[in-house]
Structure formats: C-alpha cells, structure tokens
Protein backbone atom coordinates (compact mmCIF):
# COMPACT_ATOMS: atom_id res chain seq x y z
CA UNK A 1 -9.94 -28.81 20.91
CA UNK A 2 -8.20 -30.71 17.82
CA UNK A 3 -5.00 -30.17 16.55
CA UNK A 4 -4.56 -28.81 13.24
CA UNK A 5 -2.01 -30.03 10.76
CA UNK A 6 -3.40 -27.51 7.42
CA UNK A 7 -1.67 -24.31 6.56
CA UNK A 8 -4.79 -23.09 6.06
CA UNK A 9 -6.37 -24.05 9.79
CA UNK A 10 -9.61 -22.55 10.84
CA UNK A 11 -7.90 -22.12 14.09
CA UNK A 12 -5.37 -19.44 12.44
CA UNK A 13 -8.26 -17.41 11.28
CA UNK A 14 -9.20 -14.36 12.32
CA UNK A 15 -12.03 -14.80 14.39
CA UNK A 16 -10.64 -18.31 16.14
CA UNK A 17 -10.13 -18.72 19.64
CA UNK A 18 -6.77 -17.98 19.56
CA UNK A 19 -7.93 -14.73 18.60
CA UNK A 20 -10.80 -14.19 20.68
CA UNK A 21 -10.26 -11.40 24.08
CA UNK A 22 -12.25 -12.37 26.56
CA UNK A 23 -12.71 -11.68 30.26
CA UNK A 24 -11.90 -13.70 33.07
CA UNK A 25 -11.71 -11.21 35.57
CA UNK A 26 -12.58 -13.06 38.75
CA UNK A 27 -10.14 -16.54 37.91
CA UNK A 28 -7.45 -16.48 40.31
CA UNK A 29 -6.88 -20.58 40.03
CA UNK A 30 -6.05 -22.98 37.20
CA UNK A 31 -5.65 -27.02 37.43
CA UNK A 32 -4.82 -28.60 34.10
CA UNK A 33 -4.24 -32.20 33.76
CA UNK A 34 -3.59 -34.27 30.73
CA UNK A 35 -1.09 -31.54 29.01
CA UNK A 36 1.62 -32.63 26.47
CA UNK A 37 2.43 -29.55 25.30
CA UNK A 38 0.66 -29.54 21.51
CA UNK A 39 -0.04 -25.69 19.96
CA UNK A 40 -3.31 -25.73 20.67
CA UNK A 41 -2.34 -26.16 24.53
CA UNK A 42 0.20 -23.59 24.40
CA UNK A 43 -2.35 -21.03 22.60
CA UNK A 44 -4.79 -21.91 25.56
CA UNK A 45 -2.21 -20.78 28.33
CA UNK A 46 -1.84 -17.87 26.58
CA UNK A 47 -5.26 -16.94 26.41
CA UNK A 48 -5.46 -17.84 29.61
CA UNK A 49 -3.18 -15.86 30.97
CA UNK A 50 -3.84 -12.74 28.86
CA UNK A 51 -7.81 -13.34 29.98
CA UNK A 52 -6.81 -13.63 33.65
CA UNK A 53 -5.29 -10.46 35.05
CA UNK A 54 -6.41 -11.35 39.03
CA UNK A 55 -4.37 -15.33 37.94
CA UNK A 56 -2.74 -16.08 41.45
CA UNK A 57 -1.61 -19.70 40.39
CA UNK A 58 -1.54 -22.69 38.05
CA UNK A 59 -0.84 -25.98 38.48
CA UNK A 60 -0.13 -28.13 35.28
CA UNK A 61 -0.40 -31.85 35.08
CA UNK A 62 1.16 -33.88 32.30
CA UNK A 63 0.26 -36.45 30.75
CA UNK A 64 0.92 -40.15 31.40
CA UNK A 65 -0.66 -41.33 27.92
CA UNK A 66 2.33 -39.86 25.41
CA UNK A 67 5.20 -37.80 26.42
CA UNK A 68 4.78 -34.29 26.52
CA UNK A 69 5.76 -32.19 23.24
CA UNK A 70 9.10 -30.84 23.78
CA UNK A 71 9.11 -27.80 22.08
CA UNK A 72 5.54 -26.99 23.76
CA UNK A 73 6.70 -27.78 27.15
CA UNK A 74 10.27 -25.13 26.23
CA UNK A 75 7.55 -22.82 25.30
CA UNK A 76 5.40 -23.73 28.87
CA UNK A 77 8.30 -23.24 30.35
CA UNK A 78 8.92 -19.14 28.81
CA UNK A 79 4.58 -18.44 29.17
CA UNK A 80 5.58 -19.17 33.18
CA UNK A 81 8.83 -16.69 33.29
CA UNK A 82 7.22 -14.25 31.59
CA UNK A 83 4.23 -14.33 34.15
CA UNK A 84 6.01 -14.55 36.97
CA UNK A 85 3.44 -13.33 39.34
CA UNK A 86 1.35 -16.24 39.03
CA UNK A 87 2.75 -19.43 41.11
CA UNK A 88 2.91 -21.82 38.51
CA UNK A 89 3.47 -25.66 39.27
CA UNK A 90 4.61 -28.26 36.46
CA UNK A 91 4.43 -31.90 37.93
C-alpha cells in the first residue's frame, strides 16, 4: 500500500479498500511489524478490526527505519481502547 498525498486519492474513493466490508470471520491473531503509524496503516487496523469480529489479539511492531507517525500512533492508541476485547500489544 502507498501513501497518498492528492485530495483527490483513489484511496478516498468509493470503492477503495478503505471502503471495502469484508469477512474475516475465522482471524483471531494479528502480528504487524514495520508500523509507523501513516493513514493508510491506521485505515488497515480499522478494517481489520471491523473485518474481524472472533479478533482475540494483536501484537504491533514498530518500526526501526523512521520514527513512528505521531498522530497515527495517538490514533493506534484510541482503535485499541475502543476494542478493548482484543489484547493488543504495542512494542
């Protein structure tokens, strides 16, 4: 996935992945590793966790290339609160 810098992105677009409802019915476990927090991340966990109802836990690795996005990782931070069911680990 890029990032977008455009008003107009594709990714906005009806029809995007952002937008897209999918089922993931039978994921219980997510390992991410490289995250720094950019929108298109964020939008991901989202989908992820809106996809995902039987999600039992997450674990998140950042980055080591760049340091992570701060408002994205303020934003990680609200995605875990409001699913607190799922044990979600930052390292």
């Amino acid at each position: 996935m890029g990032s977008c810098s455009s008003e107009n992105c594709h990714c906005d677009q009806l029809g995007s992945w952002r937008n897209e409802h999918i089922s993931l019915q039978y994921l219980d476990v997510v390992e991410i590793e490289g995250f720094h927090g950019a929108d298109h991340e964020v939008d991901f966990l989202k989908l992820l966790f809106r996809s995902a109802p039987m999600l039992k836990g997450m674990t998140i690795k950042q980055t080591d290339l760049m340091p992570p996005n701060k408002k994205g990782c303020q934003e990680l931070g609200s995605i875990f609160e409001a699913n607190a069911s799922v044990k979600c680990i930052w390292v």
